[in-house]
PDB file of N, CA and C in Angstrom:
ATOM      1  N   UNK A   1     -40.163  15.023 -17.428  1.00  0.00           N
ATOM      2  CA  UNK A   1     -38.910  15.596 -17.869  1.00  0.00           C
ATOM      3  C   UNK A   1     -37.762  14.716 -17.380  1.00  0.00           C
ATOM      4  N   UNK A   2     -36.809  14.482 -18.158  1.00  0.00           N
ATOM      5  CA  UNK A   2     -35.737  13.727 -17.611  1.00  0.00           C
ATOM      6  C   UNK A   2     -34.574  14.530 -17.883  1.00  0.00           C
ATOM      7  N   UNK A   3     -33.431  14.528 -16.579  1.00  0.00           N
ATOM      8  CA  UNK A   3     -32.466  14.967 -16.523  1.00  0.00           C
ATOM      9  C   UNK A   3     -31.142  14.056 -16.049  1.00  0.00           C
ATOM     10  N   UNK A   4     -30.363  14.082 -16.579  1.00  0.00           N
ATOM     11  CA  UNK A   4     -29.230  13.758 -16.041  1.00  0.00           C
ATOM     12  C   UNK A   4     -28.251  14.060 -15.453  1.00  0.00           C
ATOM     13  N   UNK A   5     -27.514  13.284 -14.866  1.00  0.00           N
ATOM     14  CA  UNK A   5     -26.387  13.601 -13.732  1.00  0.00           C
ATOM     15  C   UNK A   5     -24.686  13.041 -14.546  1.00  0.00           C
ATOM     16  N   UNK A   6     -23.870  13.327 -13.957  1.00  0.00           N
ATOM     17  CA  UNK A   6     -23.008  13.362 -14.598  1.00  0.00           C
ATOM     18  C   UNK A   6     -21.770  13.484 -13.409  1.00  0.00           C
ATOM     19  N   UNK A   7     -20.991  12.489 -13.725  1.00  0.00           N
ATOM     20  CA  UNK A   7     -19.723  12.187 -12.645  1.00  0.00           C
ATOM     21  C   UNK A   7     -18.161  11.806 -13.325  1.00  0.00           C
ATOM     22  N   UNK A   8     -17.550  11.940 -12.485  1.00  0.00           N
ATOM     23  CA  UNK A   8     -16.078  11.437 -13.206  1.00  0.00           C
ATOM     24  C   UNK A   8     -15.509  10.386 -11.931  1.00  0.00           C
ATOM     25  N   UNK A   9     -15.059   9.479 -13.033  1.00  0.00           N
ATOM     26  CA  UNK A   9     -14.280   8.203 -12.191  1.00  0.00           C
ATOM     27  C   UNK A   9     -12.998   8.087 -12.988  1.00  0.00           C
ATOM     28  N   UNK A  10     -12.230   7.390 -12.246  1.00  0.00           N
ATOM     29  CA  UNK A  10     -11.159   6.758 -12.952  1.00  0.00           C
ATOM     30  C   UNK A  10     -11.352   5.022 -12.851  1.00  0.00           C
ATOM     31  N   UNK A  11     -10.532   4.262 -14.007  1.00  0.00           N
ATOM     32  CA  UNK A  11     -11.009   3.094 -13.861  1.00  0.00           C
ATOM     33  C   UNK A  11      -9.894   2.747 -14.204  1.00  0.00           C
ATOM     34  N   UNK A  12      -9.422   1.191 -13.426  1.00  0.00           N
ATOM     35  CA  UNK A  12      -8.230   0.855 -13.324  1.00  0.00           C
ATOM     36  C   UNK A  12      -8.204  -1.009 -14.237  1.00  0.00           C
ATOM     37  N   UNK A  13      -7.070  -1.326 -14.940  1.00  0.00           N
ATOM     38  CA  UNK A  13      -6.723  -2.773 -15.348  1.00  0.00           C
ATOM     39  C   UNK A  13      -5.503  -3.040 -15.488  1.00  0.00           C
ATOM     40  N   UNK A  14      -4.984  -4.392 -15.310  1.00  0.00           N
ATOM     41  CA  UNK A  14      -3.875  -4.596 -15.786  1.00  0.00           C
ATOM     42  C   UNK A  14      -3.860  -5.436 -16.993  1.00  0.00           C
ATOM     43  N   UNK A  15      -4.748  -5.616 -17.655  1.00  0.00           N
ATOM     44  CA  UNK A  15      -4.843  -5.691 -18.645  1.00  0.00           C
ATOM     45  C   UNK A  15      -4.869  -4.569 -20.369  1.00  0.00           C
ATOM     46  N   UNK A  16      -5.554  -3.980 -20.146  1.00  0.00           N
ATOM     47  CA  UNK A  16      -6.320  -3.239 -21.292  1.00  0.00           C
ATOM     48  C   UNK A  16      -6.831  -1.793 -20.846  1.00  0.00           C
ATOM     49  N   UNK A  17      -6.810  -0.927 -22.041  1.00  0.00           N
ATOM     50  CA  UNK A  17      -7.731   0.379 -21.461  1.00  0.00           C
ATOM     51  C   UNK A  17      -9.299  -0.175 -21.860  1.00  0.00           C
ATOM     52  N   UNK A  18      -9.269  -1.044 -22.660  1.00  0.00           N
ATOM     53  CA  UNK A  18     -10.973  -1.367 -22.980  1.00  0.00           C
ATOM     54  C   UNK A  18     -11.348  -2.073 -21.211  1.00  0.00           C
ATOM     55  N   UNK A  19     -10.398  -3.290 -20.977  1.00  0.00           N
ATOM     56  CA  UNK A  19     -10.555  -3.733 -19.757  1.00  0.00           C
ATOM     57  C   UNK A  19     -11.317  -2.732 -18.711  1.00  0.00           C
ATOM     58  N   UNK A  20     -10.403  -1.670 -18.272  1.00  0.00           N
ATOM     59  CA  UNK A  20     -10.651  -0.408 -17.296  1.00  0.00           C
ATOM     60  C   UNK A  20     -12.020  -0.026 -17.873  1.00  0.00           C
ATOM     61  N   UNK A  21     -12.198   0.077 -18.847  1.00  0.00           N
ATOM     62  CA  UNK A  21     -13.830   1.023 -19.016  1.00  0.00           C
ATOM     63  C   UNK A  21     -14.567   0.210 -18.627  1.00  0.00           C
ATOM     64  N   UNK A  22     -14.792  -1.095 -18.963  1.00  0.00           N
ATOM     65  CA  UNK A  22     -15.386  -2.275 -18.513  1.00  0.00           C
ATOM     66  C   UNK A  22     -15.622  -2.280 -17.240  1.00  0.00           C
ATOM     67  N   UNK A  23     -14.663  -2.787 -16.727  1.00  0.00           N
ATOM     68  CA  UNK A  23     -14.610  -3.224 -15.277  1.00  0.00           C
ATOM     69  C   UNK A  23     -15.018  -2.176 -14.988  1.00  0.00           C
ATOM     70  N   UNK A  24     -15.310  -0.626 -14.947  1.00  0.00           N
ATOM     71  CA  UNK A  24     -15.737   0.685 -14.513  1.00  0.00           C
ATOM     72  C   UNK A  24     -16.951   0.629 -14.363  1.00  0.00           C
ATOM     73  N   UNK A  25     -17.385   0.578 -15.783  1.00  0.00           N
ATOM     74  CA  UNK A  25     -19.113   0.379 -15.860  1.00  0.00           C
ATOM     75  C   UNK A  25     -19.715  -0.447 -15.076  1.00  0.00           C
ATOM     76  N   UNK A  26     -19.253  -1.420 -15.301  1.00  0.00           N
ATOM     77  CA  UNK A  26     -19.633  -3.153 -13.996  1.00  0.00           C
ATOM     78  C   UNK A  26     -19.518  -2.553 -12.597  1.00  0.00           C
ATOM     79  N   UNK A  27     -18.408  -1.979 -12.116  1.00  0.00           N
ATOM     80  CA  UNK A  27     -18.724  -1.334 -10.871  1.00  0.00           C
ATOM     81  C   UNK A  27     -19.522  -0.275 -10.483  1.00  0.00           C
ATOM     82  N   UNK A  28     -19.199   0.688 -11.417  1.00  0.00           N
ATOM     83  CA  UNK A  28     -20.880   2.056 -11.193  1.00  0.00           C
ATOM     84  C   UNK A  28     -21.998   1.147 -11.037  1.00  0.00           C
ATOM     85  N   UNK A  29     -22.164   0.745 -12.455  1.00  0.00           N
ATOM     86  CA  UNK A  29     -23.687   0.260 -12.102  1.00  0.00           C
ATOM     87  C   UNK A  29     -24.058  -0.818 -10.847  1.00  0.00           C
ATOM     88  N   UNK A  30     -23.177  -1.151  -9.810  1.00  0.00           N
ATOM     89  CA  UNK A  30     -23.616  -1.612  -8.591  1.00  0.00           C
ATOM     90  C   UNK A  30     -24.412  -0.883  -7.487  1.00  0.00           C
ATOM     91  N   UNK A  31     -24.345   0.445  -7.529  1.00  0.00           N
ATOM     92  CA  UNK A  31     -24.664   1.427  -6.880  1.00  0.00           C
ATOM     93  C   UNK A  31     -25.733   2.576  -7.898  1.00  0.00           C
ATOM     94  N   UNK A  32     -25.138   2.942  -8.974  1.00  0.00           N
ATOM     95  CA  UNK A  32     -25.920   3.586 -10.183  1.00  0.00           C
ATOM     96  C   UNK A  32     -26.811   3.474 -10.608  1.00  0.00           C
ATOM     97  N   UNK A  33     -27.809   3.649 -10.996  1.00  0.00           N
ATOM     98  CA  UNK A  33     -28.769   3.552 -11.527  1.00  0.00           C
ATOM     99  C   UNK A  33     -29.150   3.867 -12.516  1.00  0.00           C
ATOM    100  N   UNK A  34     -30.043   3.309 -14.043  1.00  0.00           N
ATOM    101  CA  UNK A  34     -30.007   4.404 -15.024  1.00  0.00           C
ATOM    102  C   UNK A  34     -28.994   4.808 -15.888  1.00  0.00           C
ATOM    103  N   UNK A  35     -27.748   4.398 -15.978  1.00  0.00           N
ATOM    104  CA  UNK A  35     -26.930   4.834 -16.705  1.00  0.00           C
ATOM    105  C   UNK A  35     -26.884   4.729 -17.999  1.00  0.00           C
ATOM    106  N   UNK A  36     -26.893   5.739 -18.328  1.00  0.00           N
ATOM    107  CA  UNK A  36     -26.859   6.172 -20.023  1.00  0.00           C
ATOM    108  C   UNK A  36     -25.810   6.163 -20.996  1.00  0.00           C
ATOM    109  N   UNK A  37     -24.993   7.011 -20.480  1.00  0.00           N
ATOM    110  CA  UNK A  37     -23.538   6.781 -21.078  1.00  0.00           C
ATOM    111  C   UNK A  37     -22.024   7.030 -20.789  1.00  0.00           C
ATOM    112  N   UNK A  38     -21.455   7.280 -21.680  1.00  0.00           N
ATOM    113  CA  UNK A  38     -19.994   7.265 -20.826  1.00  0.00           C
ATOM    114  C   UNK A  38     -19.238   8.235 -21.743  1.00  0.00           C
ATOM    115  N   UNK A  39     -18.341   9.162 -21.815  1.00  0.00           N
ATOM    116  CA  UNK A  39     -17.019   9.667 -22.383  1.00  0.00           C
ATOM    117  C   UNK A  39     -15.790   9.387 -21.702  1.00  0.00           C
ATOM    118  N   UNK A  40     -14.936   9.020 -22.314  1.00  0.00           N
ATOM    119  CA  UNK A  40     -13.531   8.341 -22.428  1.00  0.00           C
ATOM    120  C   UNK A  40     -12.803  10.328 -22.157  1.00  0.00           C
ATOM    121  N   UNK A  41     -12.031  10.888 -20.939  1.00  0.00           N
ATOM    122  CA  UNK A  41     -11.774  12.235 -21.242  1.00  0.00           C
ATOM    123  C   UNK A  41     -10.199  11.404 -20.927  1.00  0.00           C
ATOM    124  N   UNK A  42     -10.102  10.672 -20.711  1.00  0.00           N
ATOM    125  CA  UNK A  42      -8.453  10.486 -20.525  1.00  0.00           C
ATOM    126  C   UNK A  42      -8.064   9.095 -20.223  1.00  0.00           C
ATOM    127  N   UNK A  43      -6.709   8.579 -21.399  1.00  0.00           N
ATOM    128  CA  UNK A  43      -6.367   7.339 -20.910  1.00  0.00           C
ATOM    129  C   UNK A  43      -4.561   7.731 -20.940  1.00  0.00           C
ATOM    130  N   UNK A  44      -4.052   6.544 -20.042  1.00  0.00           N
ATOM    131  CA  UNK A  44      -2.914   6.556 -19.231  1.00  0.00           C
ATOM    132  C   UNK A  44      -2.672   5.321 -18.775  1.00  0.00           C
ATOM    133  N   UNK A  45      -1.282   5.474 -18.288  1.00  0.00           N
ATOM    134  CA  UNK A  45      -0.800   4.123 -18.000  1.00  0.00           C
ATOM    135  C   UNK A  45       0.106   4.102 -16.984  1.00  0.00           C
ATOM    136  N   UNK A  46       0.686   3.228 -16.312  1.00  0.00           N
ATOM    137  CA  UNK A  46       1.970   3.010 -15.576  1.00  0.00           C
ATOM    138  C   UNK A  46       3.009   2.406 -16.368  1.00  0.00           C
ATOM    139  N   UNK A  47       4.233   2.495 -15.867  1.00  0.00           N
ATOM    140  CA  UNK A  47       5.663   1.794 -16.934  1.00  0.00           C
ATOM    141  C   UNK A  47       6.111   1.292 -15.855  1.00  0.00           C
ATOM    142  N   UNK A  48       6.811   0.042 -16.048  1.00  0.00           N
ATOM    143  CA  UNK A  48       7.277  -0.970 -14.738  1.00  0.00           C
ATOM    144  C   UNK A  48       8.524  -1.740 -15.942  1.00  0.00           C
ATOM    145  N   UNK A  49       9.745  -1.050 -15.216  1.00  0.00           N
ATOM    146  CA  UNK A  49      11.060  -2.383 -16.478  1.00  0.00           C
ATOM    147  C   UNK A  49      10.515  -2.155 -18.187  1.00  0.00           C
ATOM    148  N   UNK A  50      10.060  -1.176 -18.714  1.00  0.00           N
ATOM    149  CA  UNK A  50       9.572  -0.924 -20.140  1.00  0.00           C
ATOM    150  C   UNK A  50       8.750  -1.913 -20.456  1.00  0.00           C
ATOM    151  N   UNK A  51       7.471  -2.055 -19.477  1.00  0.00           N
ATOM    152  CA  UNK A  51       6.328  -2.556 -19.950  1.00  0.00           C
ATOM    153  C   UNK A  51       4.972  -2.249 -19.378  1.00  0.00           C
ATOM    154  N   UNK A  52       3.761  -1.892 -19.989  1.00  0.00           N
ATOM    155  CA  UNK A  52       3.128  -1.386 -19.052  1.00  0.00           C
ATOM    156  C   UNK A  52       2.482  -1.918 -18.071  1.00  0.00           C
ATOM    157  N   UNK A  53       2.502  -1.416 -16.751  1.00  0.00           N
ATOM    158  CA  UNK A  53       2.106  -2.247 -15.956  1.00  0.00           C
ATOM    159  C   UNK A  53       0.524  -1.801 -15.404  1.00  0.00           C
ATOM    160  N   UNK A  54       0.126  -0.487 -15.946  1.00  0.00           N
ATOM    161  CA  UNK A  54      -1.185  -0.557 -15.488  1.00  0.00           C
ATOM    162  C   UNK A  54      -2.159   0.417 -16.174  1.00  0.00           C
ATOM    163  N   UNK A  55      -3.080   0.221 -17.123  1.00  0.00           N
ATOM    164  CA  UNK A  55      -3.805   0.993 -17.494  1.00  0.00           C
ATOM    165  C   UNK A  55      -4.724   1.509 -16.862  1.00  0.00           C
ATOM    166  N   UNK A  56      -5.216   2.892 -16.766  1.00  0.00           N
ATOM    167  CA  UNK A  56      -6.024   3.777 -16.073  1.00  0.00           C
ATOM    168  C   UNK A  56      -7.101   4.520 -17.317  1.00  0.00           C
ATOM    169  N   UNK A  57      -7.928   5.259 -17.017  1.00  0.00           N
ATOM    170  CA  UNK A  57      -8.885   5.453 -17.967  1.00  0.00           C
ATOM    171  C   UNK A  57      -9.955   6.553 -16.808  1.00  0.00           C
ATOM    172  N   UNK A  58     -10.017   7.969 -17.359  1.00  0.00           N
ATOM    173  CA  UNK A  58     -10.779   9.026 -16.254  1.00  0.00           C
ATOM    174  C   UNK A  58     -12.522   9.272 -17.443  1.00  0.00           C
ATOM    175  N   UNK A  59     -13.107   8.662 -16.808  1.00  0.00           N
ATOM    176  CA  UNK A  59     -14.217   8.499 -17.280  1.00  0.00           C
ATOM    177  C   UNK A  59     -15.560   9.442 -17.020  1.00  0.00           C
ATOM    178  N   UNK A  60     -16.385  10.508 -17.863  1.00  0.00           N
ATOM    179  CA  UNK A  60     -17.374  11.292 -17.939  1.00  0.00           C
ATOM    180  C   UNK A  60     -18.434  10.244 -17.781  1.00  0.00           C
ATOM    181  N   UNK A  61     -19.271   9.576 -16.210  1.00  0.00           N
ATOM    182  CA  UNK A  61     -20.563   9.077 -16.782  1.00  0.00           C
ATOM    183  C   UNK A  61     -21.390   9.642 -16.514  1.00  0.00           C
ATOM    184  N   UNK A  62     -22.726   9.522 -17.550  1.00  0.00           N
ATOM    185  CA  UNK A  62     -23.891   9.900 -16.991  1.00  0.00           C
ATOM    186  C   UNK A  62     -24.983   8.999 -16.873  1.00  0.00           C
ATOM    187  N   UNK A  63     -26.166   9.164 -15.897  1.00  0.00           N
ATOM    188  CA  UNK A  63     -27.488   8.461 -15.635  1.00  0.00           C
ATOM    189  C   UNK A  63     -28.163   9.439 -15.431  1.00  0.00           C
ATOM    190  N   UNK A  64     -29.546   8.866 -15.719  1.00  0.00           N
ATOM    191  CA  UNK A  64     -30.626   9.268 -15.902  1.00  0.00           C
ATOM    192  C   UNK A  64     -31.034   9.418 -14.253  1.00  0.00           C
ATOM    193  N   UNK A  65     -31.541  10.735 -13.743  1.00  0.00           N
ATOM    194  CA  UNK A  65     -32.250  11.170 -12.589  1.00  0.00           C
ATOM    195  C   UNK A  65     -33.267  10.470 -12.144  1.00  0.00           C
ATOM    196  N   UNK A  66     -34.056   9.734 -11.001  1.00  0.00           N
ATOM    197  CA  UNK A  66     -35.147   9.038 -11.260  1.00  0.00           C
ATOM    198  C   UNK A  66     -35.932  10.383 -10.719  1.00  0.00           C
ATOM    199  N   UNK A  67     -36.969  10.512 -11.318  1.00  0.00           N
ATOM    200  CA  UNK A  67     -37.384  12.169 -10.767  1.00  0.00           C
ATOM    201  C   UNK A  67     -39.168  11.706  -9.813  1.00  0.00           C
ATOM    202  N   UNK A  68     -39.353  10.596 -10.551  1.00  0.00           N
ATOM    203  CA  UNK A  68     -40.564   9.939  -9.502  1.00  0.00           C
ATOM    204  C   UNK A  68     -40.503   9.512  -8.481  1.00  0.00           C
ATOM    205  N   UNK A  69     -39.456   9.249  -8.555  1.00  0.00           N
ATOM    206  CA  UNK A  69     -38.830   8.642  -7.061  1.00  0.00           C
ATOM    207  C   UNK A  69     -38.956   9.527  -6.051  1.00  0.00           C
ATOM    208  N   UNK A  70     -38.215  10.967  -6.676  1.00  0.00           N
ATOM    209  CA  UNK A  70     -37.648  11.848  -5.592  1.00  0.00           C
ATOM    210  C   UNK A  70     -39.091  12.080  -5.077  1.00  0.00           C
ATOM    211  N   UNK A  71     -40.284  12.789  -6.516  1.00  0.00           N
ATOM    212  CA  UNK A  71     -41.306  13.179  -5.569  1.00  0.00           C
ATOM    213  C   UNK A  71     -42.065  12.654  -5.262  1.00  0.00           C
ATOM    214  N   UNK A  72     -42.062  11.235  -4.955  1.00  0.00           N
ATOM    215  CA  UNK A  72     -42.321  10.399  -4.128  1.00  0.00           C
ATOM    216  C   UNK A  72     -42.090  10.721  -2.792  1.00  0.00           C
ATOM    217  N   UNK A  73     -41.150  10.266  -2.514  1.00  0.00           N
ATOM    218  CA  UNK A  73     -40.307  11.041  -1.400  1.00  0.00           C
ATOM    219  C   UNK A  73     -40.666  12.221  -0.711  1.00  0.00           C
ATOM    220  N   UNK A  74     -40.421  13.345  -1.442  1.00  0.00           N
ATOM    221  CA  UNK A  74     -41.088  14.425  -1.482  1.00  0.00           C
ATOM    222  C   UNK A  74     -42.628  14.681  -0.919  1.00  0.00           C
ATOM    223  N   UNK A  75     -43.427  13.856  -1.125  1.00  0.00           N
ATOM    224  CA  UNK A  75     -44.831  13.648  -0.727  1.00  0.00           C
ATOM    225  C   UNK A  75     -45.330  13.117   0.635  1.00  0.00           C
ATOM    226  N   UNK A  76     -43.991  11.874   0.459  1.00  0.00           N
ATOM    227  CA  UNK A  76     -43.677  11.169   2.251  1.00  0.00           C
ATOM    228  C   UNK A  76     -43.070  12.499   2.900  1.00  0.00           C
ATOM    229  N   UNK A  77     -42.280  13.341   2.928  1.00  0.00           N
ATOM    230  CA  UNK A  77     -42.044  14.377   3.670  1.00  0.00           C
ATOM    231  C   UNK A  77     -43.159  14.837   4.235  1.00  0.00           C
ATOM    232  N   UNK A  78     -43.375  15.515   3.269  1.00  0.00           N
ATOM    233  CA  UNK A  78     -44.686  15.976   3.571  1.00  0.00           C
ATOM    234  C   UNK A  78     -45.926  15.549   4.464  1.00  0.00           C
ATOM    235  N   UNK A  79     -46.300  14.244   4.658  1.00  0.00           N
ATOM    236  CA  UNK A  79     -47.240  13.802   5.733  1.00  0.00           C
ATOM    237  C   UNK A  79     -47.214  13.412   6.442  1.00  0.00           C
TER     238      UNK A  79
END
């Protein structure tokens, strides 16, 4: 059975809101594992002198649970 997990980040560029999702994903998956997908729930910006100075982006991801792992684990407890 596979289940997933599901988190919210914000992701930051001074470039682009595509930039921010990017650079987001590239950083989860340093630590993440499994990741499946992503929803976009909010984009935003900073204004600096009427230009923008920083795009932001609050991001729904999800990955896949490793569930062999755990009862793996689970088994090492055990003995």
């Amino acid at each position: 059975m596979n289940c997933e997990k599901h988190i919210k980040i914000t992701g930051y560029s001074n470039v682009s809101w595509k930039d921010a999702i990017v650079k987001s994903i590239a950083e989860a998956s340093c630590t993440l594992k499994n990741l499946s997908g992503i929803t976009v729930l909010n984009q935003r910006a900073t204004i600096k002198g009427n230009k923008i100075e920083e795009y932001l982006v609050d991001l729904d991801l999800s990955f896949f649970i490793d569930c062999e792992k755990k009862s793996e684990n689970e088994e090492q407890d055990n003995m």
